[in-house]
C-alpha atoms as a PDB file:
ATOM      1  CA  UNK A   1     220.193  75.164 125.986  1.00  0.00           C
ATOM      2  CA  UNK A   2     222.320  77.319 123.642  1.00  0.00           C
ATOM      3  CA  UNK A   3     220.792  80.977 124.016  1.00  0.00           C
ATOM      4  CA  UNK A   4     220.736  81.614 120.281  1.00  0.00           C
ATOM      5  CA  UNK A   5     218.385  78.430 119.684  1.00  0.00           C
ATOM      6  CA  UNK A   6     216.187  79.279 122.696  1.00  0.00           C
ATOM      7  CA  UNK A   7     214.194  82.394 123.735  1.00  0.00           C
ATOM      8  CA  UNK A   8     213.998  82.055 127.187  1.00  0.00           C
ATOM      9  CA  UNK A   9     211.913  84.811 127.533  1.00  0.00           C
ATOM     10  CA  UNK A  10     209.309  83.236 125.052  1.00  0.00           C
ATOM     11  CA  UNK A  11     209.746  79.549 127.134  1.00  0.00           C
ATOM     12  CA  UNK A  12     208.728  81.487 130.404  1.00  0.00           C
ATOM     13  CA  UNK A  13     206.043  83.271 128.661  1.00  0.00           C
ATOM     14  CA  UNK A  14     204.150  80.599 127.748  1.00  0.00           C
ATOM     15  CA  UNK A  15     204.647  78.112 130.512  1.00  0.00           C
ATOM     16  CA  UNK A  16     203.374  81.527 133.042  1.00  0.00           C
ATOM     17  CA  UNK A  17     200.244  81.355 130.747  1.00  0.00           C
ATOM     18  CA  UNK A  18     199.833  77.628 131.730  1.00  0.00           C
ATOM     19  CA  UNK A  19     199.950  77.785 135.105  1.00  0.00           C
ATOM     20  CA  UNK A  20     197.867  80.538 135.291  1.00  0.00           C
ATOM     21  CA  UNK A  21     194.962  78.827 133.165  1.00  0.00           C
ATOM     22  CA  UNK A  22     194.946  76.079 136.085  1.00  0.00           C
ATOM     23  CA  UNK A  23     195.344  78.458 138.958  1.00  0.00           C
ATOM     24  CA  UNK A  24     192.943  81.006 137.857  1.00  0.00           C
ATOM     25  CA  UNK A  25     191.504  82.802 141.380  1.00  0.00           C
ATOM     26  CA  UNK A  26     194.885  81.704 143.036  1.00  0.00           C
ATOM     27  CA  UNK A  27     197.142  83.151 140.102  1.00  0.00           C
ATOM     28  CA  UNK A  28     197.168  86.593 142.342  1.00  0.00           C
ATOM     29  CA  UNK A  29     198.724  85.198 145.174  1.00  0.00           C
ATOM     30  CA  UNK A  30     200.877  82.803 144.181  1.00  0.00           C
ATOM     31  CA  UNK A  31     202.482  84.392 140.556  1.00  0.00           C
ATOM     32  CA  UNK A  32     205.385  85.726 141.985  1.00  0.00           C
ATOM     33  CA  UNK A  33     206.702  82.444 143.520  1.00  0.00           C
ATOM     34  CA  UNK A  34     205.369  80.487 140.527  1.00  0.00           C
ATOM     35  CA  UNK A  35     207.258  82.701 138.126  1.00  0.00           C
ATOM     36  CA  UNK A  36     210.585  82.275 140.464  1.00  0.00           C
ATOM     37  CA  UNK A  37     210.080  78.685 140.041  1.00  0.00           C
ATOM     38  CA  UNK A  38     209.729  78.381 136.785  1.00  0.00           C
ATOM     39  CA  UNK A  39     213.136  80.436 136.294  1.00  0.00           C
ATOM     40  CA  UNK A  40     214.512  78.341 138.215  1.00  0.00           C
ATOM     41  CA  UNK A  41     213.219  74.971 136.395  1.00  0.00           C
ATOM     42  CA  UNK A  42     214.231  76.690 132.902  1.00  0.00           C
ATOM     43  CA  UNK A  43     217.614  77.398 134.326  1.00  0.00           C
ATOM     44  CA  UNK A  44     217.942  73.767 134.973  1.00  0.00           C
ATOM     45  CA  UNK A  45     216.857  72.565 131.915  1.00  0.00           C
ATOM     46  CA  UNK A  46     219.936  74.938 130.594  1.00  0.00           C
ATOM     47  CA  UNK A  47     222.483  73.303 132.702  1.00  0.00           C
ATOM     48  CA  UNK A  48     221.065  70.194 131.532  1.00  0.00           C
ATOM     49  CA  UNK A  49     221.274  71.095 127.977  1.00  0.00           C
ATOM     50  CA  UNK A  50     225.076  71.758 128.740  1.00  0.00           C
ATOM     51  CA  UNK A  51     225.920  69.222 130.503  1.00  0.00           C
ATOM     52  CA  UNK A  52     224.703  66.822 127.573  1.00  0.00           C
ATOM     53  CA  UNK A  53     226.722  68.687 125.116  1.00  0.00           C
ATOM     54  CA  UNK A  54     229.357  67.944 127.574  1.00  0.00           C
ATOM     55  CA  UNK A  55     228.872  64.628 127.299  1.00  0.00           C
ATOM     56  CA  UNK A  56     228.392  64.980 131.608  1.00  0.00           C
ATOM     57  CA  UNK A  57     225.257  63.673 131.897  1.00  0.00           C
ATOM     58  CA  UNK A  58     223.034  60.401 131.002  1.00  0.00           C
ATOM     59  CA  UNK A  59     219.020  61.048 129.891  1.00  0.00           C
ATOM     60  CA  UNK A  60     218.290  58.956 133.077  1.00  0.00           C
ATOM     61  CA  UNK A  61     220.215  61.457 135.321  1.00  0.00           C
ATOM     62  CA  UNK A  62     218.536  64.761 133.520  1.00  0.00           C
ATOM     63  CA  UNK A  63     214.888  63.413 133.848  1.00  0.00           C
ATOM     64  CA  UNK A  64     215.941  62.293 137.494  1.00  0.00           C
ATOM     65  CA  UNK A  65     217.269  65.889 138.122  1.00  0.00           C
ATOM     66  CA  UNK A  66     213.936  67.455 136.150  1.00  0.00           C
ATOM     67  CA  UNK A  67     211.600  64.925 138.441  1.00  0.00           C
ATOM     68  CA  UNK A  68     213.334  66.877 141.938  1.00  0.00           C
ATOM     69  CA  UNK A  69     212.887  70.470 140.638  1.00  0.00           C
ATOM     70  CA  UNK A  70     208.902  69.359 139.874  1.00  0.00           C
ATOM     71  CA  UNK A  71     208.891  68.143 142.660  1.00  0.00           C
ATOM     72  CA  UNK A  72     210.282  70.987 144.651  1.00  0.00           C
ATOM     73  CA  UNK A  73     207.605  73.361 142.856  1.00  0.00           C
ATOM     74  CA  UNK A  74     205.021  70.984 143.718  1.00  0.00           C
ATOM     75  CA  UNK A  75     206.088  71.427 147.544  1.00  0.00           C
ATOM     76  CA  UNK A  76     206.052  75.239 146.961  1.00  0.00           C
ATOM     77  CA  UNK A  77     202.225  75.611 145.336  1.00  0.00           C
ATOM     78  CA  UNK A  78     201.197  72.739 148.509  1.00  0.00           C
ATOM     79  CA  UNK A  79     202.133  75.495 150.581  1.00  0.00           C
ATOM     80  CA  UNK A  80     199.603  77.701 149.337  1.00  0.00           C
ATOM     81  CA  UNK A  81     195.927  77.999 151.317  1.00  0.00           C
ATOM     82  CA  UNK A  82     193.505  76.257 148.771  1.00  0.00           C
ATOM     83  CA  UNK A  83     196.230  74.535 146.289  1.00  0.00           C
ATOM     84  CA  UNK A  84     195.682  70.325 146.954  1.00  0.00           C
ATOM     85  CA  UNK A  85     197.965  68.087 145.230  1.00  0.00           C
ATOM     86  CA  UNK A  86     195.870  67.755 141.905  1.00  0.00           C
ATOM     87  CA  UNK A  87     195.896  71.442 141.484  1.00  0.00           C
ATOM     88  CA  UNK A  88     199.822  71.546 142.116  1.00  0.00           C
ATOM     89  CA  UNK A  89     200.375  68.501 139.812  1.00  0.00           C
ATOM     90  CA  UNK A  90     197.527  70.240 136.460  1.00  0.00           C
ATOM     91  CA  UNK A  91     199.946  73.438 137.132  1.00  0.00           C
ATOM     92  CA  UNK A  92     203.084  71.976 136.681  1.00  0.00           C
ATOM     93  CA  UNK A  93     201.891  69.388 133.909  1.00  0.00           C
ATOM     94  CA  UNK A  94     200.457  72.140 131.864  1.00  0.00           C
ATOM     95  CA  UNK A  95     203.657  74.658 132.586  1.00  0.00           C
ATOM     96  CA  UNK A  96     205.832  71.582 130.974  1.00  0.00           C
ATOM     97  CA  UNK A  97     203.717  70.832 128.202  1.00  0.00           C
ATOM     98  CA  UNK A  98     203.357  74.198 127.142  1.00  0.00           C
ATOM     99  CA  UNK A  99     207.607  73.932 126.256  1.00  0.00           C
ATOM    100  CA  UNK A 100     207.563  70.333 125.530  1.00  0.00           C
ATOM    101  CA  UNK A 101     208.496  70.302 122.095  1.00  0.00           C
ATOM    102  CA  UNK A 102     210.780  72.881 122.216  1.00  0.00           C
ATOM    103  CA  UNK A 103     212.989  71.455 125.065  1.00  0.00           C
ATOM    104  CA  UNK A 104     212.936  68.124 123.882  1.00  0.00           C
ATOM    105  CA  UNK A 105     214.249  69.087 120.330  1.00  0.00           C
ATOM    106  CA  UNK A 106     216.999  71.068 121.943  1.00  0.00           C
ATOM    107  CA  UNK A 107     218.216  69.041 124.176  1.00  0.00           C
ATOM    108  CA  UNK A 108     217.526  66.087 122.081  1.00  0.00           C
ATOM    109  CA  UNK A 109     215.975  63.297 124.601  1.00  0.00           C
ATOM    110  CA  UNK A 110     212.248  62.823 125.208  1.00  0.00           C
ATOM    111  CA  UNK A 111     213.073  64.484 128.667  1.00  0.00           C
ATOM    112  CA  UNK A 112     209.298  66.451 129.004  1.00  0.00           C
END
């Protein structure tokens, strides 16, 4: 995503405030890896913002390469004492929705 359309800062803001509203009691523990992963899932969604300006990649490939990074945050929160698969799934649902809108404009495809 171009930097000057995009505040990152505001995109990790408000998908933080998601996944905390599902988490709730387990927010304490598990914050610090949840806000690593969702870096890491914005920073994707970046590359694949370049890439498509590129011309590099196909909407099939970006929502393929979007479906492993929820799924390797789903793995991550599984790992947590008390987090079951429904919990894991809410989280990263409501983290995505929260920037739905805004990514998809950006980038352009109904990716989120």
């Amino acid at each position: 995503m171009p930097k000057n359309k995009i505040d990152i800062n505001e995109l990790l803001k408000s998908m933080l405030s998601a996944s905390k509203n599902v988490l709730k009691k387990e927010w304490k523990n598990i914050s610090p890896i949840a806000e690593l992963q969702l870096k890491n899932i914005i920073h994707n969604l970046e590359q694949i913002a370049v890439l498509k300006l590129e011309g590099k990649i196909t909407e099939h490939q970006a929502k393929l390469h979007l479906t492993i990074q929820k799924e390797s945050f789903k793995t991550i929160l599984l790992s947590f004492e008390g987090i079951g698969i429904i919990t894991a799934e809410k989280t990263i649902n409501a983290a995505l929705n929260a920037v739905k809108n805004t990514i998809n404009k950006t980038i352009g495809w109904r990716l989120i």
